[in-house]
C-alpha atoms as a PDB file:
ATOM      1  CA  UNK A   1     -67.767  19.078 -15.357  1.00  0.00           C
ATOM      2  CA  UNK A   2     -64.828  18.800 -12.774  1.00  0.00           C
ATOM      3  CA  UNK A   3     -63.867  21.499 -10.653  1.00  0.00           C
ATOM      4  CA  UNK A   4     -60.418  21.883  -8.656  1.00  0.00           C
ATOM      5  CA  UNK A   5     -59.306  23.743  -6.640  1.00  0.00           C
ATOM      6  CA  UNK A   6     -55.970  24.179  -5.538  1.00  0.00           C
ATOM      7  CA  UNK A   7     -55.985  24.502  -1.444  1.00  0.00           C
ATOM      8  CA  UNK A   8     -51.933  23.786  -1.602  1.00  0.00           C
ATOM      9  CA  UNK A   9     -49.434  23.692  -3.943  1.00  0.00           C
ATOM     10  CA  UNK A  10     -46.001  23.747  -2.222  1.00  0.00           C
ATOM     11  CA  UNK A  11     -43.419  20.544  -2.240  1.00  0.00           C
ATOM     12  CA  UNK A  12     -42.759  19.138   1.765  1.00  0.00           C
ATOM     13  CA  UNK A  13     -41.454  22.618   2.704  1.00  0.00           C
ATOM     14  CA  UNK A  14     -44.610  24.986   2.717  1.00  0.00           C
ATOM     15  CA  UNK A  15     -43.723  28.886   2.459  1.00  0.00           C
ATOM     16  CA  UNK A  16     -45.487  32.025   2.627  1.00  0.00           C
ATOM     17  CA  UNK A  17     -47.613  32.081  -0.613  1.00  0.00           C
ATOM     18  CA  UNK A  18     -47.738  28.122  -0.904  1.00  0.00           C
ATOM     19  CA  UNK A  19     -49.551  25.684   1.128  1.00  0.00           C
ATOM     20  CA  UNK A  20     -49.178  21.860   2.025  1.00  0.00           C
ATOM     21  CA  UNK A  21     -50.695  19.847  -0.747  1.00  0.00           C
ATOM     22  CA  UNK A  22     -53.910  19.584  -1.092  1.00  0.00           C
ATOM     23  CA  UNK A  23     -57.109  19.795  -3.765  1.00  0.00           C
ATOM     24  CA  UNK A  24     -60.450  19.947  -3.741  1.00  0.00           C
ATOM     25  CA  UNK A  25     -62.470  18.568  -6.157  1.00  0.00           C
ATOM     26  CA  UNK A  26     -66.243  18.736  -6.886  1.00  0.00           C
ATOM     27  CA  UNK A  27     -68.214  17.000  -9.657  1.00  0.00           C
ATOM     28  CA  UNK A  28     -71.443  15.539  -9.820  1.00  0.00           C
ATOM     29  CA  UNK A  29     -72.982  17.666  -6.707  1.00  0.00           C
ATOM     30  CA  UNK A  30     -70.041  15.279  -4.550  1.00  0.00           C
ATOM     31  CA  UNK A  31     -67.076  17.544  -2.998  1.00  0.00           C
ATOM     32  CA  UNK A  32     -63.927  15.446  -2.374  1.00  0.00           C
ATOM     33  CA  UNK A  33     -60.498  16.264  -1.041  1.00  0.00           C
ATOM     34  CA  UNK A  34     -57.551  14.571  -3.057  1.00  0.00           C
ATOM     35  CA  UNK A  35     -54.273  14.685   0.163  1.00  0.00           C
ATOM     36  CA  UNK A  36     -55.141  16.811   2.897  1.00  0.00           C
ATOM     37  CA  UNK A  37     -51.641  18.881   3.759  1.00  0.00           C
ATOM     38  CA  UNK A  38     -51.145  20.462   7.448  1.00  0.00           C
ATOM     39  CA  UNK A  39     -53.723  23.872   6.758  1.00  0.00           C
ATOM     40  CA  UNK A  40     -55.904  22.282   4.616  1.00  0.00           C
ATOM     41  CA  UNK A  41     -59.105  23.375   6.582  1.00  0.00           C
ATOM     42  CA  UNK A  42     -58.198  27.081   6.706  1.00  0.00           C
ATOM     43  CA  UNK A  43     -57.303  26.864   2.771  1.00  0.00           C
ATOM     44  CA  UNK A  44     -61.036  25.558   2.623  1.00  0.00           C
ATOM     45  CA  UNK A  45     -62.048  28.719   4.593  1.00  0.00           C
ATOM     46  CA  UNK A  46     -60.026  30.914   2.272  1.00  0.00           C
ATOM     47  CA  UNK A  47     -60.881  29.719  -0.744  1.00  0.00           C
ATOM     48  CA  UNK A  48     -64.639  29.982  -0.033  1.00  0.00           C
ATOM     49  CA  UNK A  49     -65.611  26.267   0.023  1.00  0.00           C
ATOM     50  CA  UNK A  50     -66.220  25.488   3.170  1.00  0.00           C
ATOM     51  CA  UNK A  51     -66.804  22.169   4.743  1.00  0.00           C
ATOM     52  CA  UNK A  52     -70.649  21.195   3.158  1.00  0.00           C
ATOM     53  CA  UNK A  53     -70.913  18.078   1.817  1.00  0.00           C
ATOM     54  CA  UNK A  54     -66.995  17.054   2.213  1.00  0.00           C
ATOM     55  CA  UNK A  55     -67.338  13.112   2.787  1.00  0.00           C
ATOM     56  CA  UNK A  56     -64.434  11.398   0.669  1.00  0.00           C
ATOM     57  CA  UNK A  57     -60.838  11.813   0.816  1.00  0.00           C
ATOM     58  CA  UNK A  58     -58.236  10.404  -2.276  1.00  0.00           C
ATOM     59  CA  UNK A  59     -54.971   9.939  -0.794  1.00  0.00           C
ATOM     60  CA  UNK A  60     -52.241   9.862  -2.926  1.00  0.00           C
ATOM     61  CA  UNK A  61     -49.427   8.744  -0.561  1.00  0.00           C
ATOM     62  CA  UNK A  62     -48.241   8.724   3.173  1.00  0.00           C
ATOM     63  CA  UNK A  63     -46.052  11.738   3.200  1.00  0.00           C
ATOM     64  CA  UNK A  64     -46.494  13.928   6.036  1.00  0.00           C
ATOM     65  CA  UNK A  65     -46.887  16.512   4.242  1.00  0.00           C
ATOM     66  CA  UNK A  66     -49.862  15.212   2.609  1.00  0.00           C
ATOM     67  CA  UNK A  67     -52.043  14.000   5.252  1.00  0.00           C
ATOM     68  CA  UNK A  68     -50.883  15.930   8.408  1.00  0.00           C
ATOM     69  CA  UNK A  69     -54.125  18.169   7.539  1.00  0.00           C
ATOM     70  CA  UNK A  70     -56.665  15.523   8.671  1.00  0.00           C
ATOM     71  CA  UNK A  71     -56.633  15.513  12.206  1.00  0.00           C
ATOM     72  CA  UNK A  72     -57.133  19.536  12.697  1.00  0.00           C
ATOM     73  CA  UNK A  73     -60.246  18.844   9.649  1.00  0.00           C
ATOM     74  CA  UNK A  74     -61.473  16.392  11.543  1.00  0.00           C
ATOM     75  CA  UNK A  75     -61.700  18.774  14.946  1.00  0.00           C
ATOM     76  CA  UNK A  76     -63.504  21.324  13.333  1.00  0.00           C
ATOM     77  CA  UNK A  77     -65.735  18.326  11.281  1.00  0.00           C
ATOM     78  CA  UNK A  78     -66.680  17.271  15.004  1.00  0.00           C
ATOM     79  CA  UNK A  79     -67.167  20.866  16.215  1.00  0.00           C
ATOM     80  CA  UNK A  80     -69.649  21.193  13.535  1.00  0.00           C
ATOM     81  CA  UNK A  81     -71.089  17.975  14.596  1.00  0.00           C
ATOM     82  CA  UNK A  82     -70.781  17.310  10.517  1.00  0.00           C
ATOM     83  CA  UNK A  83     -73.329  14.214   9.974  1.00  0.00           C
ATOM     84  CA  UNK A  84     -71.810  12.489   7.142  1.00  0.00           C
ATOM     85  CA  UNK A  85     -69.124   9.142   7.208  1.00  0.00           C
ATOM     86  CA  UNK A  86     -65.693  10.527   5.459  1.00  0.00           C
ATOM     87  CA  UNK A  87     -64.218   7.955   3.593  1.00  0.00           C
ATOM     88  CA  UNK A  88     -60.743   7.871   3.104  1.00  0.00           C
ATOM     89  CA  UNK A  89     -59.071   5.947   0.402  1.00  0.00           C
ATOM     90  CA  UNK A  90     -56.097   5.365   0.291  1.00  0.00           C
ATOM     91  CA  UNK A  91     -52.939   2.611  -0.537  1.00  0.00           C
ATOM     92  CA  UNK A  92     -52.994  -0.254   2.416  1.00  0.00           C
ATOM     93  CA  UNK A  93     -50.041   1.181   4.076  1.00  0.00           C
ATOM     94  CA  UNK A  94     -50.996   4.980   3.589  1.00  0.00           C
ATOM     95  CA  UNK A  95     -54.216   4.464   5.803  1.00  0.00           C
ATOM     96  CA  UNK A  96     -52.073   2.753   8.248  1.00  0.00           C
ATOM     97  CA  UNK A  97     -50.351   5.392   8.899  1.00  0.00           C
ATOM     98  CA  UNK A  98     -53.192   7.810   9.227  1.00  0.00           C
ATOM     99  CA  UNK A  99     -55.552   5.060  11.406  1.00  0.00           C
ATOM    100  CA  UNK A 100     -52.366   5.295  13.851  1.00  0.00           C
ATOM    101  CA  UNK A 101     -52.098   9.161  13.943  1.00  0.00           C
ATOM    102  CA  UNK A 102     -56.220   9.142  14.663  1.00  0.00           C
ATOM    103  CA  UNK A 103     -55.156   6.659  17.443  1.00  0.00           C
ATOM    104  CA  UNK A 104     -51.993   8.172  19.224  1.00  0.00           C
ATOM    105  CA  UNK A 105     -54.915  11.825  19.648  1.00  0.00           C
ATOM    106  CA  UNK A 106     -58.118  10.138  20.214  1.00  0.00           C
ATOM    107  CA  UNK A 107     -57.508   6.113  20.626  1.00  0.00           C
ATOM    108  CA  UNK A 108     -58.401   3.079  18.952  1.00  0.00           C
ATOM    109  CA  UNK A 109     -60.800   3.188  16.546  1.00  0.00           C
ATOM    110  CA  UNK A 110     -62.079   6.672  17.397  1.00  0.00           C
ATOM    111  CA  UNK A 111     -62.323   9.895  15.818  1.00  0.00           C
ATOM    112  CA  UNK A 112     -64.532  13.263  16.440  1.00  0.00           C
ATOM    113  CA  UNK A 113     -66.577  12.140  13.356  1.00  0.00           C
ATOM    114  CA  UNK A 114     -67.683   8.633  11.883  1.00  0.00           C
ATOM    115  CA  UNK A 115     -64.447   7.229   9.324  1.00  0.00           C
ATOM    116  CA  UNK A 116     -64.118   4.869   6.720  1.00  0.00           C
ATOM    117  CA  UNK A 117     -61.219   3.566   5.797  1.00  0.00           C
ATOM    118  CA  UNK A 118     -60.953   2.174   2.088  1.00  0.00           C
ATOM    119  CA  UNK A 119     -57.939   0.601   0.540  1.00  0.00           C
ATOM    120  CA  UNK A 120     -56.754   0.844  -2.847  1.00  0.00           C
ATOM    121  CA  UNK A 121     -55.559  -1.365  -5.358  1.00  0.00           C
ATOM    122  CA  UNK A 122     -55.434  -0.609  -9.166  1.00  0.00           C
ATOM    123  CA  UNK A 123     -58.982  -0.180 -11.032  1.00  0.00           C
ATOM    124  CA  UNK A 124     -61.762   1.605 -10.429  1.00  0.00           C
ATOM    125  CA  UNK A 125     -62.314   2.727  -6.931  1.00  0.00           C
ATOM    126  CA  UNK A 126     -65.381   4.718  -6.868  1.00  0.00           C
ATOM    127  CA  UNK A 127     -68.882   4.640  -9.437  1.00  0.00           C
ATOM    128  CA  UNK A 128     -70.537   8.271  -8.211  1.00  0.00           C
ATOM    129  CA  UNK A 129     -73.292   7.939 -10.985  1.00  0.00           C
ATOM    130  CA  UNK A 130     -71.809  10.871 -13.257  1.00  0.00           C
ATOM    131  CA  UNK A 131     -68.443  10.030 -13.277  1.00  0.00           C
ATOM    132  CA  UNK A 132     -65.862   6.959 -12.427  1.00  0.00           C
ATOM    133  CA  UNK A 133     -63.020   7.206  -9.808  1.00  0.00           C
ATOM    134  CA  UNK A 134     -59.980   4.829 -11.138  1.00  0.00           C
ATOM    135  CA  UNK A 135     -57.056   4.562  -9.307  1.00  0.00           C
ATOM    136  CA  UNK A 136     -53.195   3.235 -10.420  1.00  0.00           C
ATOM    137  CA  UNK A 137     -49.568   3.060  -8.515  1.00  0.00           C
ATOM    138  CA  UNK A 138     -46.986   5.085  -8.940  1.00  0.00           C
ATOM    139  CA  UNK A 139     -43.928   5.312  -7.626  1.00  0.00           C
ATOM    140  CA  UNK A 140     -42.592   7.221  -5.301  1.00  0.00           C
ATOM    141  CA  UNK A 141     -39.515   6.092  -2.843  1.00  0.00           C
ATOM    142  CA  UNK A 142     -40.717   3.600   0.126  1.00  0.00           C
ATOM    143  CA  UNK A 143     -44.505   4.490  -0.321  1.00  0.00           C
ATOM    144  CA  UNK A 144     -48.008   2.176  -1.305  1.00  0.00           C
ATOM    145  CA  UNK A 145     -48.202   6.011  -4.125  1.00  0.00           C
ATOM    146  CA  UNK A 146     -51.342   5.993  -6.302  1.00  0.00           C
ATOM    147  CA  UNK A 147     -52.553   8.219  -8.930  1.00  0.00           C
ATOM    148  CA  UNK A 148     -56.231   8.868  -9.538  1.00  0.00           C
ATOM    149  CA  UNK A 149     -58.133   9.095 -12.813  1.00  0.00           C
ATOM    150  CA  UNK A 150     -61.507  10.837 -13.015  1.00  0.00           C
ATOM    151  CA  UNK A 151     -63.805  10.182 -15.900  1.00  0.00           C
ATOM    152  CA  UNK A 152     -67.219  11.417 -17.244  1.00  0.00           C
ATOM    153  CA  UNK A 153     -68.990   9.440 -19.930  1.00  0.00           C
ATOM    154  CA  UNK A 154     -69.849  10.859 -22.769  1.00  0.00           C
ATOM    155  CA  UNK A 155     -73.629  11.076 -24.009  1.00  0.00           C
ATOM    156  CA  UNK A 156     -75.967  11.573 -26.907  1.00  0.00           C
ATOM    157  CA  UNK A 157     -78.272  14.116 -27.076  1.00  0.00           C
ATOM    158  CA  UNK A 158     -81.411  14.347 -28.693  1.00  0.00           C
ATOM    159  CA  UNK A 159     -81.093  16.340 -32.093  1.00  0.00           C
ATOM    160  CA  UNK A 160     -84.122  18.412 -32.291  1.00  0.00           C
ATOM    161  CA  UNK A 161     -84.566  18.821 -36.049  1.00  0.00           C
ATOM    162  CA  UNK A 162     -84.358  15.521 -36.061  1.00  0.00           C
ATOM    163  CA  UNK A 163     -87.138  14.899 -33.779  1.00  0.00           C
ATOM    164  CA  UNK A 164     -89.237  17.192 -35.312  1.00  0.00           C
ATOM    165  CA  UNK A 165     -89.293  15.893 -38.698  1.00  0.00           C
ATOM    166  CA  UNK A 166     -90.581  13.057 -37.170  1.00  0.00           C
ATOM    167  CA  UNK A 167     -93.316  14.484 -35.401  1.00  0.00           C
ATOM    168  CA  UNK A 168     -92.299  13.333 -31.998  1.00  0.00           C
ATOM    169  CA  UNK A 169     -94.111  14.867 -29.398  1.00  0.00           C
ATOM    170  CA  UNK A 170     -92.732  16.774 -26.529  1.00  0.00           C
ATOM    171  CA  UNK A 171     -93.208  15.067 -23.048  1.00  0.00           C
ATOM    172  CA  UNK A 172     -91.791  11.580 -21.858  1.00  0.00           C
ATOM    173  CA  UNK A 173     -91.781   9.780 -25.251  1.00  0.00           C
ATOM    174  CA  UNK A 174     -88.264  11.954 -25.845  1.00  0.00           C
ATOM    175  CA  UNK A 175     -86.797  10.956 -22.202  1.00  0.00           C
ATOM    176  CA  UNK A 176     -87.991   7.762 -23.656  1.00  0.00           C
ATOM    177  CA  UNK A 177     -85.685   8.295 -26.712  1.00  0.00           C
ATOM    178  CA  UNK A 178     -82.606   9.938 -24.675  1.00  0.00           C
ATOM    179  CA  UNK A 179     -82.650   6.621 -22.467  1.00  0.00           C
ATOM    180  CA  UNK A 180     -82.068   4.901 -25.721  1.00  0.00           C
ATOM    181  CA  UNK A 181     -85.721   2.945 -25.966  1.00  0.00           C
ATOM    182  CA  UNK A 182     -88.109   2.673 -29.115  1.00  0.00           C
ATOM    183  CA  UNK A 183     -90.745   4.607 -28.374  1.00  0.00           C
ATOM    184  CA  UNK A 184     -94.637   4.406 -30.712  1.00  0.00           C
ATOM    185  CA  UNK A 185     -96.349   7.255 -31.481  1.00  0.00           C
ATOM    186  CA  UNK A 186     -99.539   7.924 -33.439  1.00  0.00           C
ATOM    187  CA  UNK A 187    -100.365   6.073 -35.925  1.00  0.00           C
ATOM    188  CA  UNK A 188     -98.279   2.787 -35.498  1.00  0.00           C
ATOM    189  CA  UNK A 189     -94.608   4.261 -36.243  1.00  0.00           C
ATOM    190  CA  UNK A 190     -92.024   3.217 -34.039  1.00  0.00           C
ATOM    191  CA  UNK A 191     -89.113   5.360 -33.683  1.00  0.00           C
ATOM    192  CA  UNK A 192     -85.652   4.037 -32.918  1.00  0.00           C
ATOM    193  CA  UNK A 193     -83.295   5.832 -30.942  1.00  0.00           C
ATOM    194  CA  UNK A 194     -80.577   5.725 -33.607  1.00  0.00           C
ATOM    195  CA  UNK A 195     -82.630   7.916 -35.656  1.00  0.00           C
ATOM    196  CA  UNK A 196     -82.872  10.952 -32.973  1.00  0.00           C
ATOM    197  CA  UNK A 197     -79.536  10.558 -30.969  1.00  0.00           C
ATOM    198  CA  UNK A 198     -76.498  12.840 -32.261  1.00  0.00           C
ATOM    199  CA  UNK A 199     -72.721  11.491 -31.466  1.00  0.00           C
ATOM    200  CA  UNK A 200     -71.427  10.825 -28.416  1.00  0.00           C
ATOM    201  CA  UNK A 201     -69.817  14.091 -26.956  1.00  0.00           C
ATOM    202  CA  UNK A 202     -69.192  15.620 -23.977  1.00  0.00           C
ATOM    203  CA  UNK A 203     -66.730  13.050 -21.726  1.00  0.00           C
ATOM    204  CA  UNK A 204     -64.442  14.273 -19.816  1.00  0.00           C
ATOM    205  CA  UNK A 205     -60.699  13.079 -18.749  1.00  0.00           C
ATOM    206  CA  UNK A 206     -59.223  14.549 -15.354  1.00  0.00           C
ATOM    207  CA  UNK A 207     -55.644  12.477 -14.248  1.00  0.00           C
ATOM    208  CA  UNK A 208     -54.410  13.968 -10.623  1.00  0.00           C
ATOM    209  CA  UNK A 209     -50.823  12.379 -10.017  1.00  0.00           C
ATOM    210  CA  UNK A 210     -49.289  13.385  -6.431  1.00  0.00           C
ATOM    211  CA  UNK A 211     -45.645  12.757  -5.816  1.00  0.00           C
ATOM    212  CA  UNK A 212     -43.499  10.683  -8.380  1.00  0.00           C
ATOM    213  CA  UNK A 213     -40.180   9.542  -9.371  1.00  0.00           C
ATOM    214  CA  UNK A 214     -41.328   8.452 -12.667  1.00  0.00           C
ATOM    215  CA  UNK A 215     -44.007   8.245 -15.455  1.00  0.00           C
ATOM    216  CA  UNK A 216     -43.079   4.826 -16.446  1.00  0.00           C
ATOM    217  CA  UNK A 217     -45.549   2.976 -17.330  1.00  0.00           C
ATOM    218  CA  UNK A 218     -48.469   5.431 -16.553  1.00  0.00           C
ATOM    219  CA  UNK A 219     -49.482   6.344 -20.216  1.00  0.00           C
ATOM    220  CA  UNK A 220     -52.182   4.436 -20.530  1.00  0.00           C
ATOM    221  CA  UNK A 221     -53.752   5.690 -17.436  1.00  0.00           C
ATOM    222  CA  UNK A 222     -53.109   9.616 -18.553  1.00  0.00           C
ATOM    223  CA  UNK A 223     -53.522   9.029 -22.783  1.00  0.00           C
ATOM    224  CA  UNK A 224     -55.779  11.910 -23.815  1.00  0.00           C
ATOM    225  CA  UNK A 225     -56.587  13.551 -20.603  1.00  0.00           C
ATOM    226  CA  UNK A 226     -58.234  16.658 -20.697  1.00  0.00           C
ATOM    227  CA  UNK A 227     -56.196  18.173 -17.528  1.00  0.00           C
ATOM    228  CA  UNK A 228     -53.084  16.485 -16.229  1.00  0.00           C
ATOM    229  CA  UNK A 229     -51.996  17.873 -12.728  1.00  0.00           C
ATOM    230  CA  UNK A 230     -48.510  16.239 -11.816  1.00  0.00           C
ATOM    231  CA  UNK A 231     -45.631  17.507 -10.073  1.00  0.00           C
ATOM    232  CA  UNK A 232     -42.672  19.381 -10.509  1.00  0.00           C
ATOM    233  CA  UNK A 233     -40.900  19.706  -7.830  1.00  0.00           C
ATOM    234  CA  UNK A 234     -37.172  20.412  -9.591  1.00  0.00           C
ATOM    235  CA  UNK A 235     -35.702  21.729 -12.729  1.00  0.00           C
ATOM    236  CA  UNK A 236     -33.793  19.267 -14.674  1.00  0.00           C
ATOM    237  CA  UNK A 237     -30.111  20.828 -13.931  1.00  0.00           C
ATOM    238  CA  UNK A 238     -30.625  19.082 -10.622  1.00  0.00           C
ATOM    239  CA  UNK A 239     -31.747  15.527 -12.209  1.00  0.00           C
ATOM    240  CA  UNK A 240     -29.820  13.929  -9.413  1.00  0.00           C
ATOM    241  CA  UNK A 241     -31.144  15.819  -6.464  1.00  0.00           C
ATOM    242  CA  UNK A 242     -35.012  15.098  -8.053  1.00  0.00           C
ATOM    243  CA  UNK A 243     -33.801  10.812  -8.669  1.00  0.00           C
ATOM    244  CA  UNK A 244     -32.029  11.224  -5.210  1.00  0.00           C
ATOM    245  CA  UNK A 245     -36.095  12.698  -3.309  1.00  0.00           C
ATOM    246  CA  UNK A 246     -38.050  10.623  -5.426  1.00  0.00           C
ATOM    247  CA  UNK A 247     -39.565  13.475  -8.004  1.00  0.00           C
ATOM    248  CA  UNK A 248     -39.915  14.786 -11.254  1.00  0.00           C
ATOM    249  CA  UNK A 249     -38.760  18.073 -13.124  1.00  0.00           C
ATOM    250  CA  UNK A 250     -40.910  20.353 -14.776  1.00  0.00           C
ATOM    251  CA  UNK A 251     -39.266  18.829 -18.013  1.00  0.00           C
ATOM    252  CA  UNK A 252     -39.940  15.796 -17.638  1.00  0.00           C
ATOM    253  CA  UNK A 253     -43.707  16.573 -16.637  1.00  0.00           C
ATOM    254  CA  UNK A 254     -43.876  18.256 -19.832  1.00  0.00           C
ATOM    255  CA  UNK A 255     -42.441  15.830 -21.873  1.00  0.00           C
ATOM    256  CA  UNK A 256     -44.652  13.189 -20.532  1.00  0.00           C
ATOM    257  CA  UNK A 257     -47.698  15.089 -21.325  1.00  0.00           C
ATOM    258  CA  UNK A 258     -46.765  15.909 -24.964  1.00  0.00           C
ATOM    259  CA  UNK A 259     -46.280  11.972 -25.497  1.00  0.00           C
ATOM    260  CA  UNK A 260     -49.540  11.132 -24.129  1.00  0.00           C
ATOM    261  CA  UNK A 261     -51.847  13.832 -25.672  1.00  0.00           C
ATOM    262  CA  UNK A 262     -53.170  15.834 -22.842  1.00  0.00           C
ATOM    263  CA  UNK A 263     -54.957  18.743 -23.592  1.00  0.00           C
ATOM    264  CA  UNK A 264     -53.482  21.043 -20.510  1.00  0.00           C
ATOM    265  CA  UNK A 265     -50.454  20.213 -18.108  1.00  0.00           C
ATOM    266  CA  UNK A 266     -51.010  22.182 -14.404  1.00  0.00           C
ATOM    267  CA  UNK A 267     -47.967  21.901 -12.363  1.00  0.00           C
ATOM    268  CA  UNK A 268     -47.965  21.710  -8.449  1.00  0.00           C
ATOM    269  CA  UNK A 269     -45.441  20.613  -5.421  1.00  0.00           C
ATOM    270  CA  UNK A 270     -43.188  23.173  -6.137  1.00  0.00           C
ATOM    271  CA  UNK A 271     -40.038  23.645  -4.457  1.00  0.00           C
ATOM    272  CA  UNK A 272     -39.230  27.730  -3.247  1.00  0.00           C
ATOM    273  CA  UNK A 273     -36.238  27.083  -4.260  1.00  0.00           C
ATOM    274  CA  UNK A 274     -37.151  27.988  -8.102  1.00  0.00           C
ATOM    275  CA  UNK A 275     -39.345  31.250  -9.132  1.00  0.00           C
ATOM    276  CA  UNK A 276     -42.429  30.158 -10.688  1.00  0.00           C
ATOM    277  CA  UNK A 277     -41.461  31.995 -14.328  1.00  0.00           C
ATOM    278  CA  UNK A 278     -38.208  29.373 -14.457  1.00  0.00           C
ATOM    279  CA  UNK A 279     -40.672  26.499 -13.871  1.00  0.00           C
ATOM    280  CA  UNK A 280     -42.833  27.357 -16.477  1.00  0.00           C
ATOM    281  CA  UNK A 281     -40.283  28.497 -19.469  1.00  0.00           C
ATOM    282  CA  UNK A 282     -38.772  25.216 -18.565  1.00  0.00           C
ATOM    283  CA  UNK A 283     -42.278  23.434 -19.615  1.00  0.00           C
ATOM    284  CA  UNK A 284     -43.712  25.228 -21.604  1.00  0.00           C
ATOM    285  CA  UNK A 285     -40.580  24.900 -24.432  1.00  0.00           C
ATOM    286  CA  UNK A 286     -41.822  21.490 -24.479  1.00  0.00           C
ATOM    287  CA  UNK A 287     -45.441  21.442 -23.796  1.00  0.00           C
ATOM    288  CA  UNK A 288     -47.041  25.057 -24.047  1.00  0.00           C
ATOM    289  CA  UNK A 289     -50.530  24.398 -22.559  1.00  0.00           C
ATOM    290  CA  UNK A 290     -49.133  24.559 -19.328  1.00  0.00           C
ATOM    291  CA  UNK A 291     -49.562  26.326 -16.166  1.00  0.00           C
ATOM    292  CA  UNK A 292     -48.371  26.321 -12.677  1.00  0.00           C
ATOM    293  CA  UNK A 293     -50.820  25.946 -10.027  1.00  0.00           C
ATOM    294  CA  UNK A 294     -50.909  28.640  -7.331  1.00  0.00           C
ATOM    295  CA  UNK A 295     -53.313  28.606  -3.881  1.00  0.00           C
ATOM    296  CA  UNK A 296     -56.385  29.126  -4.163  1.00  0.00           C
ATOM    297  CA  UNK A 297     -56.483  28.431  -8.273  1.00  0.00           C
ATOM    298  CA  UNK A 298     -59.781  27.165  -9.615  1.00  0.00           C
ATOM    299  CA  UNK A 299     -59.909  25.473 -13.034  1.00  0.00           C
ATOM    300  CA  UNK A 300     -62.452  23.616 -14.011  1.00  0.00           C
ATOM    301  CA  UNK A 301     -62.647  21.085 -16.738  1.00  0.00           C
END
């Protein structure tokens, strides 16, 4: 299962109820921030998360707005004398613009905890053991931009009347079976684990694209995604102003999501110059499993 949580949902101009962007996501006992927007470490505070365990960082782009966050997380990281490395990952020129911020506050090559610096380019950028990290560009303006795709397999389980009829004992023959070895059991018969092992079900989709000016070209890296979260920072009656900032409308989000059979759209970056009910009608005429993301939302998957 994936777990997000919303720590900022605003476009580059944050307001009262909307932070800079950022998520967190946890999956697989790992805790991960995807952009890390100026506030991000009080957003952890008020959203009860906390800082445990937070050693990886996605970054989507360069923006200010998306990564001014990581110096005041990385005071109170040091502070807490936090053990583990982060790891940031992030597009070649994105990380060179945070290793200089790190510099111009605490000098070359130093920090107030240990960093790792990681650069993307498209495929799979992380194995954690129960799910795959893949990442792909996108386009946004003057920026290295990547989207990130996060994928569970999916896995057979052992069907018990099945195992019963065949008199297969409980104990480690059966992890034997789930593992998808032969096993032998009394008297001579060998049981395959074809004959125990139900479907495959269970695998799990999660697509988290930060700032865009288009979805060309990124359906096959969003086709039948469970949860889509993409911006939508305009409404299309201003189509120029979104081509002329580099972003998408909630229209277009919507349409894009309908075409490539996701299973729920969750808007963020949104601009305060729309209320959120004008967003949303404007989606959901297209696509109607859609929400938009507020601070502090949790939705897991």
């Amino acid at each position: 299962m994936f777990a997000l949580t919303f720590l900022g949902t605003s476009a580059s101009v944050p307001s009262a109820e909307r932070n800079h962007p950022a998520l967190l996501l946890e999956a697989g006992g790992k805790r991960m921030l995807i952009d890390c927007g100026e506030g991000t470490q009080r957003q952890l505070l008020r959203s009860g998360a906390g800082f445990r365990r937070l050693d990886r960082m996605l970054l989507t782009h360069g923006h200010l707005d998306h990564v001014l966050g990581i110096p005041g997380l990385f005071s109170t990281l040091g502070l807490r004398q936090a053990s583990d490395v982060m790891t940031i990952h992030g597009g070649p020129g994105t990380l060179d613009i945070v290793i200089r911020m790190l510099a111009g506050l605490w000098g070359e090559g130093r920090a107030p905890i240990s960093v790792q610096f990681a650069p993307l380019s498209e495929g799979q950028a992380v194995d954690a053991g129960d799910f795959t990290i893949d990442c792909f560009p996108v386009r946004h303006r003057d920026t290295d931009s990547f989207g990130f795709s996060f994928q569970s397999p999916a896995r057979r389980h052992l069907l018990s009347d099945r195992l019963s009829a065949l008199d297969v004992p409980d104990g480690p023959l059966r992890g034997e079976l789930a593992a998808g070895r032969p096993i032998s059991i009394e008297g001579g018969r060998t049981i395959d684990p074809e004959d125990v092992l139900g479907p495959p079900s269970g695998g799990k989709k999660l697509v988290v694209i930060g700032d865009t000016e288009t979805t060309e070209g990124l359906s096959r890296h969003v086709a039948d995604a469970d949860l889509l979260v993409i911006e939508a920072t305009f409404l299309d009656r201003d189509v120029p102003t979104a081509r002329d900032y580099g972003h998408l409308t909630a229209a277009e989000a919507a349409r894009f999501a309908a075409a490539n059979n996701v299973r729920q759209l969750v808007l963020t970056h949104l601009s305060g110059r729309y209320e959120d009910d004008e967003i949303l009608a404007e989606a959901a005429t297209i696509f109607p499993s859609v929400r938009i993301a507020a601070d502090l939302d949790r939705i897991a998957v």
